[in-house]
Protein backbone atom coordinates (compact mmCIF):
# COMPACT_ATOMS: atom_id res chain seq x y z
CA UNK A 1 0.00 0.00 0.00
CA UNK A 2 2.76 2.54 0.60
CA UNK A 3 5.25 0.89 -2.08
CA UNK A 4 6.62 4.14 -3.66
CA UNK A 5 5.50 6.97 -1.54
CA UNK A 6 7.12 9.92 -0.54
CA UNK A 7 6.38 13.42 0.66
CA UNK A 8 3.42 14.01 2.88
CA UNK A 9 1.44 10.78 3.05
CA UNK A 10 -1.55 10.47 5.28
CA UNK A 11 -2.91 6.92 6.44
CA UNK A 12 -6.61 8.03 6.64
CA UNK A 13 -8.26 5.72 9.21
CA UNK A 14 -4.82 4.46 11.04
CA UNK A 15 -7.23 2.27 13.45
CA UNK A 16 -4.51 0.60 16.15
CA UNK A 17 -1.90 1.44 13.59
CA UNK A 18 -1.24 -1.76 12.01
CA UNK A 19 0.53 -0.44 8.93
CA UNK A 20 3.07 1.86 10.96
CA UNK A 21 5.54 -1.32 10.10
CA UNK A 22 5.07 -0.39 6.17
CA UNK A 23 5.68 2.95 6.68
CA UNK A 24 7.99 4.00 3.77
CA UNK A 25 11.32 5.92 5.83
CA UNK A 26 11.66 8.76 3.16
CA UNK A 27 8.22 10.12 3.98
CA UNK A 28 6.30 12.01 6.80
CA UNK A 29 3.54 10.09 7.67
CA UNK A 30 0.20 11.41 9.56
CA UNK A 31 -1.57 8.74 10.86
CA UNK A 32 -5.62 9.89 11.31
CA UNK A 33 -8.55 8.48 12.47
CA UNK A 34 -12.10 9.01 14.50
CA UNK A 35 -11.40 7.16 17.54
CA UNK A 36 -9.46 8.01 20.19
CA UNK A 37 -9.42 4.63 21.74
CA UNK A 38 -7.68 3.26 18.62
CA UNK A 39 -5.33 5.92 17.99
CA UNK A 40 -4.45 5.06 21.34
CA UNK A 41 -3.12 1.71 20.18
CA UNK A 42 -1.56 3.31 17.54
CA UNK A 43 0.39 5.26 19.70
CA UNK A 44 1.62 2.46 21.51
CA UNK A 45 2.22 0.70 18.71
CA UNK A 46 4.30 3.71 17.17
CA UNK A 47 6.77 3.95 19.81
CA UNK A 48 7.28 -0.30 20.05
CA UNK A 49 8.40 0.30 16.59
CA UNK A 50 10.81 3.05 17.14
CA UNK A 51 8.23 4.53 14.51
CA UNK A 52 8.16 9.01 14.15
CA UNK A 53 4.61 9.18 13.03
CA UNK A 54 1.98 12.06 14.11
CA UNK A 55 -1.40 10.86 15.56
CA UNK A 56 -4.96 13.25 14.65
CA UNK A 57 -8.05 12.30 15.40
CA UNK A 58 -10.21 13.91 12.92
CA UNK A 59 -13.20 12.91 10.77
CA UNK A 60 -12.89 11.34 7.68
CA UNK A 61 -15.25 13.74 6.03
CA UNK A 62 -14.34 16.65 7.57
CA UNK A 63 -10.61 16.51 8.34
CA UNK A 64 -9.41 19.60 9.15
CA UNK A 65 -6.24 19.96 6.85
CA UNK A 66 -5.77 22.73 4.38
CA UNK A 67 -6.19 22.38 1.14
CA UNK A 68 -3.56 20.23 -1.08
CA UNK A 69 -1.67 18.97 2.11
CA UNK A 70 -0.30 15.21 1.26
CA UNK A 71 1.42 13.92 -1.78
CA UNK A 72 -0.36 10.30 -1.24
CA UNK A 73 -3.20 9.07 0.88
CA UNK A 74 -3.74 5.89 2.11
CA UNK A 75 -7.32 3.97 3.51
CA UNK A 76 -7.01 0.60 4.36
CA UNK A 77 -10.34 -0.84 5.34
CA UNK A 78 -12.32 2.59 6.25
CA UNK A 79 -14.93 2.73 3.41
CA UNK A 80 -16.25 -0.62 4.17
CA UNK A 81 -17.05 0.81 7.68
CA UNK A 82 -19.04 4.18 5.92
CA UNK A 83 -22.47 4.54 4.71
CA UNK A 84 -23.87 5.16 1.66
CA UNK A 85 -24.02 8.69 2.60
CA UNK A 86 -20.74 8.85 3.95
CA UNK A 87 -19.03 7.66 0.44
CA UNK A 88 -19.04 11.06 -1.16
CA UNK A 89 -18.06 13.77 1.65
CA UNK A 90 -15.61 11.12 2.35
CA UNK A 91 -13.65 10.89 -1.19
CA UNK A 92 -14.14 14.60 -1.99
CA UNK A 93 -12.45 15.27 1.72
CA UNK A 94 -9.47 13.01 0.59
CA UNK A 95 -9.76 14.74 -2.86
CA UNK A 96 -9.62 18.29 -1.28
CA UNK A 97 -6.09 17.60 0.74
CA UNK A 98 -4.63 15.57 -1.94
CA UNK A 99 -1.73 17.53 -3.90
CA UNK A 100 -2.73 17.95 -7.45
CA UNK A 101 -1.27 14.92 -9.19
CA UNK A 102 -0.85 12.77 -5.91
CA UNK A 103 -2.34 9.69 -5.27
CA UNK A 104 -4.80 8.08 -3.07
CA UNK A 105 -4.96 4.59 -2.51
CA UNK A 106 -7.99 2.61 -1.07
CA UNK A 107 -8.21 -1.13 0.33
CA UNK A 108 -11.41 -2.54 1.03
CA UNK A 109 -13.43 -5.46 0.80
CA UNK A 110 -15.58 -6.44 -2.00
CA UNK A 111 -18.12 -8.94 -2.41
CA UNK A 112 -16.75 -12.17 -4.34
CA UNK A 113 -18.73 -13.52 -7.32
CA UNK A 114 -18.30 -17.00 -6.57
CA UNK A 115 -21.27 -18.47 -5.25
CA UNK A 116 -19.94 -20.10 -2.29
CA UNK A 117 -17.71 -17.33 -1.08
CA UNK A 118 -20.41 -14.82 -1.72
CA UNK A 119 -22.75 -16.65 0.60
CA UNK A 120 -19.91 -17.09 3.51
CA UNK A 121 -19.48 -13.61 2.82
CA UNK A 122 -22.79 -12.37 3.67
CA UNK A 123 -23.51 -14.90 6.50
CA UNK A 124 -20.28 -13.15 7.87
CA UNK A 125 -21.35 -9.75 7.34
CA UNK A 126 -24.50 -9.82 9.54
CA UNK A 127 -21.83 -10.33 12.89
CA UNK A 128 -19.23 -8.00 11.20
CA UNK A 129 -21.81 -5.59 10.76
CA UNK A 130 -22.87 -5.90 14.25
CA UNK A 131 -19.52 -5.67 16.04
CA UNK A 132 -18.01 -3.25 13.45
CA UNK A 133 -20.66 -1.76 10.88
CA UNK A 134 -18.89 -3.10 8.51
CA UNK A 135 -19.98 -4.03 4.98
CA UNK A 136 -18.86 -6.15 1.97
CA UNK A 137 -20.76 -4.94 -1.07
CA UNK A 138 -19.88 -1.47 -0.18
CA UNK A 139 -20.04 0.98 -3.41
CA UNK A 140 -17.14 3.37 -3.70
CA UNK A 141 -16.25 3.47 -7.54
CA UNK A 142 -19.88 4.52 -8.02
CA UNK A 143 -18.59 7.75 -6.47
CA UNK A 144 -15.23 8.38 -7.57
CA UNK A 145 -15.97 10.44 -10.56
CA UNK A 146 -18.49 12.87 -8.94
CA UNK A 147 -15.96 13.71 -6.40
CA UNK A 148 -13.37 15.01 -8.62
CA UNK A 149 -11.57 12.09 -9.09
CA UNK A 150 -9.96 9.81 -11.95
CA UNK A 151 -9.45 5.91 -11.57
CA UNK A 152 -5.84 5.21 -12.22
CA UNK A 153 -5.42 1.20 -11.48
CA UNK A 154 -7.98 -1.38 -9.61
CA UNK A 155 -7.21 -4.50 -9.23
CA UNK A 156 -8.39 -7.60 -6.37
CA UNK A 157 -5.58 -8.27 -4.11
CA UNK A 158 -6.90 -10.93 -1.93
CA UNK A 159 -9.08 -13.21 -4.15
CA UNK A 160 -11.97 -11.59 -5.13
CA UNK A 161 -12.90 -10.38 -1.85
CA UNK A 162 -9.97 -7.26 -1.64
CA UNK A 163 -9.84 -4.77 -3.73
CA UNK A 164 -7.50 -1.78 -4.45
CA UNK A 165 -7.92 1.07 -6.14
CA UNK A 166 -5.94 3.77 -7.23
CA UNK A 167 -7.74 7.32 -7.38
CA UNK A 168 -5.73 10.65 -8.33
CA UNK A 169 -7.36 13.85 -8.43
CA UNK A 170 -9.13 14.42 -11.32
CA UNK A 171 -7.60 17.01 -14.31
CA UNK A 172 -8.97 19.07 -17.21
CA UNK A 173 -9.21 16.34 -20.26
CA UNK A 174 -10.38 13.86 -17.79
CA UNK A 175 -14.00 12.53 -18.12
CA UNK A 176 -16.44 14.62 -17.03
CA UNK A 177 -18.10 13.33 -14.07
CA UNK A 178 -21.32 11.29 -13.40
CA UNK A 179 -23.88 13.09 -11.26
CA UNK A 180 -25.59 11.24 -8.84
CA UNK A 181 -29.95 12.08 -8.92
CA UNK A 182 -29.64 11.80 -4.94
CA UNK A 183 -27.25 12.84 -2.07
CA UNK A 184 -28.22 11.44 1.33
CA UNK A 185 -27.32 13.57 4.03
CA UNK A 186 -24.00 13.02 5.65
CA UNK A 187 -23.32 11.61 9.06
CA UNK A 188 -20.18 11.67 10.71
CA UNK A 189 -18.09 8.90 10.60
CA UNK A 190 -17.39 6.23 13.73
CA UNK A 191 -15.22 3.78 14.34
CA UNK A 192 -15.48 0.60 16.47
CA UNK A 193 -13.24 0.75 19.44
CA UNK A 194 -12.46 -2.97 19.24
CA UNK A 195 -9.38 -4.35 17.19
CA UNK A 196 -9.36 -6.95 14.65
CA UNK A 197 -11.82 -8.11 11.92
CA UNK A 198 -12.90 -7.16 9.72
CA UNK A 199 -9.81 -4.66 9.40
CA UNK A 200 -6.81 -7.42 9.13
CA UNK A 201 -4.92 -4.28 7.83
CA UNK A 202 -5.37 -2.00 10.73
């Protein structure tokens, strides 16, 4: 996930801070996220590792940082955890602090198209959903374009359960984007206090 990165990066939704370990050296790294229980752990975490990383807590949606702050952002496991109506504010957020030509990189689940998996998968997702408010058929790309940004790679990492995709901010020449007949109203985001699935990343 942070193969190549450099500059400013921000790990939007740090959770316990189970990527601090991938942490590329060259880079200042922000580590942000809603809970202040996890970030916590992260903390903790952090100075195990002998790791120099600054700890926010900030909203997702509504994070706070000016304008064009990070050359690359990186979400591993958040969107699964937002709402339909948090998909949008959320991605034009990371849109709004991403550099012009950085990158933004998103890991999430997806729901398989095999049969089998697909119905483990949702049998799953009524406890993960429960403990964690997670979800597996989670919509993201369907709101990409309208928030001002351009597709660059997506691809399944894990099976066909993982997926990543590769977003940059959006430039003239690009495709227009799609416009969505309905916005739901926002909440703000939460995160579950408790470690583990269905966040292996975190």
């Amino acid at each position: 996930m942070f193969e190549g990165l450099s500059g400013r990066v921000l790990d939007a939704g740090v959770g316990t801070g189970r990527n601090i370990p991938y942490y590329p050296r060259n880079a200042h790294v922000i580590g942000m996220d809603a809970s202040s229980g996890m970030l916590a752990q992260a903390k903790r975490r952090a100075d195990r590792k002998g790791s120099r990383v600054e700890l926010l807590c900030a909203d997702i949606q509504s994070t706070g940082f000016p304008d064009a702050s990070f050359d690359a952002i990186v979400s591993t496991f958040v969107f699964c955890v937002l709402d339909d109506s948090q998909q949008l504010p959320a991605l034009r957020e990371l849109r709004r602090i991403c550099k012009p030509g950085g990158i933004i990189r998103l890991l999430d689940y997806t729901l398989s198209t095999r049969p089998l998996t697909k119905l483990l998968m949702r049998t799953l997702e009524q406890a993960s959903h429960r403990l964690f408010a997670a979800r597996y058929d989670v919509q993201t790309e369907d709101y990409v374009e309208s928030a001002g940004l351009t597709t660059v790679d997506r691809r399944l990492v894990f099976s066909d359960m993982v997926r990543l995709l590769e977003l940059r901010p959006s430039e003239p020449g690009d495709a227009p984007p799609r416009r969505r007949s309905t916005a739901p109203e926002p909440q703000p985001a939460t995160r579950p206090e408790p470690d583990g699935y269905p966040a292996p990343a975190r």
